[in-house]
C-alpha atoms as a PDB file:
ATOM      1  CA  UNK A   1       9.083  -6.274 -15.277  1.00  0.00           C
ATOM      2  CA  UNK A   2       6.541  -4.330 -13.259  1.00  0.00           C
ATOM      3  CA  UNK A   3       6.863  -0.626 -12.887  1.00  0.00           C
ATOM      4  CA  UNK A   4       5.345   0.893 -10.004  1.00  0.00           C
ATOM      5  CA  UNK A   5       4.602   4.732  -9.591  1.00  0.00           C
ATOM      6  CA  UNK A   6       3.238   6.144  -5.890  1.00  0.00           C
ATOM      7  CA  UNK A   7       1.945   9.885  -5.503  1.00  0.00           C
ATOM      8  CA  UNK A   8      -0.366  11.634  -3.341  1.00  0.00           C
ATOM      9  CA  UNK A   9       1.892  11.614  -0.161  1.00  0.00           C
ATOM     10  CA  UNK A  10       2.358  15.312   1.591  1.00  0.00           C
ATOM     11  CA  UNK A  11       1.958  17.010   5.074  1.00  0.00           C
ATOM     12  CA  UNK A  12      -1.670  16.671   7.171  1.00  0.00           C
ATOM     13  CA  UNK A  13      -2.384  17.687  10.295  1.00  0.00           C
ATOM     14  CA  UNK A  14      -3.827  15.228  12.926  1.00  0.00           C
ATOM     15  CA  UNK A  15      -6.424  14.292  11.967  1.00  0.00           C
ATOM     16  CA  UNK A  16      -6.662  15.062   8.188  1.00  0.00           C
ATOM     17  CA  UNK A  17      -6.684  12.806   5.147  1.00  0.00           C
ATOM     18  CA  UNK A  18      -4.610  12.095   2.215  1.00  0.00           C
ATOM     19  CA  UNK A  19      -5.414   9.351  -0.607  1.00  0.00           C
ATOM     20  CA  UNK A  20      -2.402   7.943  -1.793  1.00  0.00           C
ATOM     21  CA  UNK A  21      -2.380   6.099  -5.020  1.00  0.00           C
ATOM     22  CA  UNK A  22       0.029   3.752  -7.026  1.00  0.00           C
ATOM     23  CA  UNK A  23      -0.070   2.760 -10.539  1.00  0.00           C
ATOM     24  CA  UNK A  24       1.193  -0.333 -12.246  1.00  0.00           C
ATOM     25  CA  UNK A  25       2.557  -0.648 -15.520  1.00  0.00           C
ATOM     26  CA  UNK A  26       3.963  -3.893 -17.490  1.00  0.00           C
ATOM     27  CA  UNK A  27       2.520  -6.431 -16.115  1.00  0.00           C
ATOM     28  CA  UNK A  28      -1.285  -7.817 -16.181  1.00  0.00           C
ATOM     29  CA  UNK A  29      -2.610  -5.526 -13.129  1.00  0.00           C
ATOM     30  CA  UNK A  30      -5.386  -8.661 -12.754  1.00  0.00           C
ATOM     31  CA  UNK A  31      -2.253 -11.659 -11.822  1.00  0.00           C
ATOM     32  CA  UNK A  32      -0.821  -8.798  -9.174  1.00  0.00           C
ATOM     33  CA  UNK A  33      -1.297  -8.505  -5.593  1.00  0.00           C
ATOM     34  CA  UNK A  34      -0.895  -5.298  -4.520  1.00  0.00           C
ATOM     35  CA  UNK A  35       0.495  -4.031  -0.470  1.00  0.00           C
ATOM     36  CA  UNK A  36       0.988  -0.910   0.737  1.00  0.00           C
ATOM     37  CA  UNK A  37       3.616  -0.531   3.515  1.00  0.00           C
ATOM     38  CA  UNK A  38       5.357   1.910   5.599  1.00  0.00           C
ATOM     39  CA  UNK A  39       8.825   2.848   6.838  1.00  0.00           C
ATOM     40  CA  UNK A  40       9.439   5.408   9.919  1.00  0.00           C
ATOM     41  CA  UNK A  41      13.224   6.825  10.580  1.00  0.00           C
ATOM     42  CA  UNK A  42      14.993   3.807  12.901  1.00  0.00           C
ATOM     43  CA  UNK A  43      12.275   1.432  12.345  1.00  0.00           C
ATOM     44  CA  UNK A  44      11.539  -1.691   9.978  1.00  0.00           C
ATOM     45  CA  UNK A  45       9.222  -1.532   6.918  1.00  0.00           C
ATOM     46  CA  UNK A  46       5.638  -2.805   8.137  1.00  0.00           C
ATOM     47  CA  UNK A  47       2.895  -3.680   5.870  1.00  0.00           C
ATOM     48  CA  UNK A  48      -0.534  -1.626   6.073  1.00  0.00           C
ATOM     49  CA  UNK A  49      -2.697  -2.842   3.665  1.00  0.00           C
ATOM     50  CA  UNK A  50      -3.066  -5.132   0.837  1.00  0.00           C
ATOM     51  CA  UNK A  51      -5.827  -6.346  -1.759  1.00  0.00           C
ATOM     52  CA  UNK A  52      -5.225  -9.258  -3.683  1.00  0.00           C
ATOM     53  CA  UNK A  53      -6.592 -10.177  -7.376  1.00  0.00           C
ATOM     54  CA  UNK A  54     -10.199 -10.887  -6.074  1.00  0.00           C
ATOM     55  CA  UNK A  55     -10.676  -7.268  -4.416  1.00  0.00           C
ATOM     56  CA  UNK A  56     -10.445  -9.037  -0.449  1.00  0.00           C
ATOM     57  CA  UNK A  57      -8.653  -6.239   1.471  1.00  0.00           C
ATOM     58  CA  UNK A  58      -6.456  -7.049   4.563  1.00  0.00           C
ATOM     59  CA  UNK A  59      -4.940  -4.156   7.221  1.00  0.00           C
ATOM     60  CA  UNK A  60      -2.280  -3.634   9.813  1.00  0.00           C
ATOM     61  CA  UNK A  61      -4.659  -3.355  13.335  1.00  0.00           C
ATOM     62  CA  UNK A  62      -2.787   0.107  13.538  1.00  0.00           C
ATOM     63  CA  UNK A  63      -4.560   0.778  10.472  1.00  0.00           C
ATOM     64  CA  UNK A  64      -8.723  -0.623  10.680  1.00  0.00           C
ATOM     65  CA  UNK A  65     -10.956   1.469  10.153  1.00  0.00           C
ATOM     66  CA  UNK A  66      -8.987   4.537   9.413  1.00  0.00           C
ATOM     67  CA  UNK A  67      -7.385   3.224   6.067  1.00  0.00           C
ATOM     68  CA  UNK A  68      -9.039   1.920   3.355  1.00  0.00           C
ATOM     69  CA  UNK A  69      -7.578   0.255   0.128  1.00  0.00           C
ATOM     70  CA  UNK A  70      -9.145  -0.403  -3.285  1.00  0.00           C
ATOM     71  CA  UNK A  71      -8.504  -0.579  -6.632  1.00  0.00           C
ATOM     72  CA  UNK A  72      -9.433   0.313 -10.507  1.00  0.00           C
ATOM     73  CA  UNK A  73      -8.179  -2.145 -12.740  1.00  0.00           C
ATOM     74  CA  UNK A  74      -9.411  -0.250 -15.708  1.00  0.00           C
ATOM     75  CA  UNK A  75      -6.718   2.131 -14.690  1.00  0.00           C
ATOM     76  CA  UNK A  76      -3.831  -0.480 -13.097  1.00  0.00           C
ATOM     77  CA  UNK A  77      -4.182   1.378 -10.084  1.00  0.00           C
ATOM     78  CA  UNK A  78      -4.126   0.432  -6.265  1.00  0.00           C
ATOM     79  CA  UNK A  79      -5.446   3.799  -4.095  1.00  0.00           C
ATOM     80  CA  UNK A  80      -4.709   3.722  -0.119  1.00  0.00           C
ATOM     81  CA  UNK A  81      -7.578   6.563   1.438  1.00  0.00           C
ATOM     82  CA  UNK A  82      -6.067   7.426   5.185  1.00  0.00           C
ATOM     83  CA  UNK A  83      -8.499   9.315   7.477  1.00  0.00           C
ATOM     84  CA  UNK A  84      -8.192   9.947  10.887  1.00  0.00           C
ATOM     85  CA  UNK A  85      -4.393  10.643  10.321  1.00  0.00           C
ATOM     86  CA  UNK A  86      -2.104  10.159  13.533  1.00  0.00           C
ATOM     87  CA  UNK A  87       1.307  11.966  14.241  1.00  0.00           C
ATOM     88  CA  UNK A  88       2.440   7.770  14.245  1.00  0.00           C
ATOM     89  CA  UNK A  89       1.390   7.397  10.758  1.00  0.00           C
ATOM     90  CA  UNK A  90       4.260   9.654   9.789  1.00  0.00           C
ATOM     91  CA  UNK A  91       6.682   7.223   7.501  1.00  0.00           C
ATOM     92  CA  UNK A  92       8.029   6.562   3.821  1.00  0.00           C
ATOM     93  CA  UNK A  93       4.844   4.563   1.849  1.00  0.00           C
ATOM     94  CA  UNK A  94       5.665   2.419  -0.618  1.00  0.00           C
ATOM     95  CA  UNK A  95       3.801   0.413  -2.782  1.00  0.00           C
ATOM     96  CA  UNK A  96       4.468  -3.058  -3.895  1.00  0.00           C
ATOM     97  CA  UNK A  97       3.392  -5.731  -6.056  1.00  0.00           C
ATOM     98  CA  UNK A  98       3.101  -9.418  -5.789  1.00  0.00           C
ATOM     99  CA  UNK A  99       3.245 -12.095  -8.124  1.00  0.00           C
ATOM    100  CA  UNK A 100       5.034 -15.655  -7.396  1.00  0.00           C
ATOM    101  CA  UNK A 101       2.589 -16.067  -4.215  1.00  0.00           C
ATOM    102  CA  UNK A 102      -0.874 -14.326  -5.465  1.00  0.00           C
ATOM    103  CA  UNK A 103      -3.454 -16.641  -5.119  1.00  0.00           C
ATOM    104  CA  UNK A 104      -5.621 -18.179  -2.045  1.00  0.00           C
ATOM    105  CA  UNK A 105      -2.855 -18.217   0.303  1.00  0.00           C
ATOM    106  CA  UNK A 106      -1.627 -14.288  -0.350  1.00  0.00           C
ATOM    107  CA  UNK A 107      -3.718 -12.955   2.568  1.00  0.00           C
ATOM    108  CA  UNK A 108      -2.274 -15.150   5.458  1.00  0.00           C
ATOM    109  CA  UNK A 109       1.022 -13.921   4.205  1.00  0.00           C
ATOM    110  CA  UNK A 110       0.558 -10.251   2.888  1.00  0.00           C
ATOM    111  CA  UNK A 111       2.756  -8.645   5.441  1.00  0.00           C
ATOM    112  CA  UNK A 112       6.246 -10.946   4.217  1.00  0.00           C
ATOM    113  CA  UNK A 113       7.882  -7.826   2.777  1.00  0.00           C
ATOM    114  CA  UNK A 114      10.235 -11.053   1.152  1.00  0.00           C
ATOM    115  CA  UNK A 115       7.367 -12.297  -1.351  1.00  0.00           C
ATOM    116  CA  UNK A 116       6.712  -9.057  -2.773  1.00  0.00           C
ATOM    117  CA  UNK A 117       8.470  -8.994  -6.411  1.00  0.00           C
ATOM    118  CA  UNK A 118       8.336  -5.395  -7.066  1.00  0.00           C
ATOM    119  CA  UNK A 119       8.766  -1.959  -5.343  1.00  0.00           C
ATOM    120  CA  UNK A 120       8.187   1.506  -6.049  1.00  0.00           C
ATOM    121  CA  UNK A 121      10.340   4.722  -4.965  1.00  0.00           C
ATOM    122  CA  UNK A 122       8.079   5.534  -2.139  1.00  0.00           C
ATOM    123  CA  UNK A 123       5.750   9.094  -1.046  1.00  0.00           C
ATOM    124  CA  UNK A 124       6.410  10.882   2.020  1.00  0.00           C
ATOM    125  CA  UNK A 125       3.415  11.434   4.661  1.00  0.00           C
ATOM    126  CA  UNK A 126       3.838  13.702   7.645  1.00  0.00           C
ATOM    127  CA  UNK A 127       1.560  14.366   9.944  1.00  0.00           C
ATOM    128  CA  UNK A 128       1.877  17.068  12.867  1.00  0.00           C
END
């Protein structure tokens, strides 16, 4: 069973930045795929980003080249750096983690919120 912790959310103006991160624990990090997604009041969770085992990252086009994703996986962890925040970005972010489909066909189907395997409680990002 994979644990999942997310932290770094909070309130930006437009804008700003915030680096949110999730870490991983009870599983081999290096066998996960890792998505970050989003859920705004009255509307469905939507993936943002993802990076699968290999480090190749993929993003929402609501997203490129304001978001970036990485990860340490001396540390478990999955980071998600936002820049250029917009009143839109405002949502729940939750990390998730992938394991039944992680291989060479995860990134032409990172943004099935159905194959991820594990969830974690979510951080809040505001921007006004």
């Amino acid at each position: 069973h994979v644990q999942l912790v997310e932290s770094g959310g909070g309130s930006v103006q437009a804008g700003g930045s915030l680096r949110l991160s999730c870490s991983a624990s009870g599983a081999t990090y290096a066998r996960l795929c890792m998505g970050w997604f989003r859920q705004a009041p009255g509307k469905e969770r939507e993936g943002v980003a993802s990076i699968d085992a290999d480090g190749s990252a993929s993003y929402a086009d609501t997203v490129k080249g304001r978001f970036t994703i990485s990860q340490d996986t001396a540390k478990n962890t999955v980071y998600l750096e936002m820049n250029n925040l917009k009143p839109d970005d405002t949502a729940m972010y939750y990390c998730a983690a992938e394991v039944r489909f992680c291989g060479p066909g995860y990134p032409a189907r990172w943004q099935r919120r159905d194959d991820y395997d594990y969830w974690g409680q979510g951080t809040q990002v505001t921007v006004s």
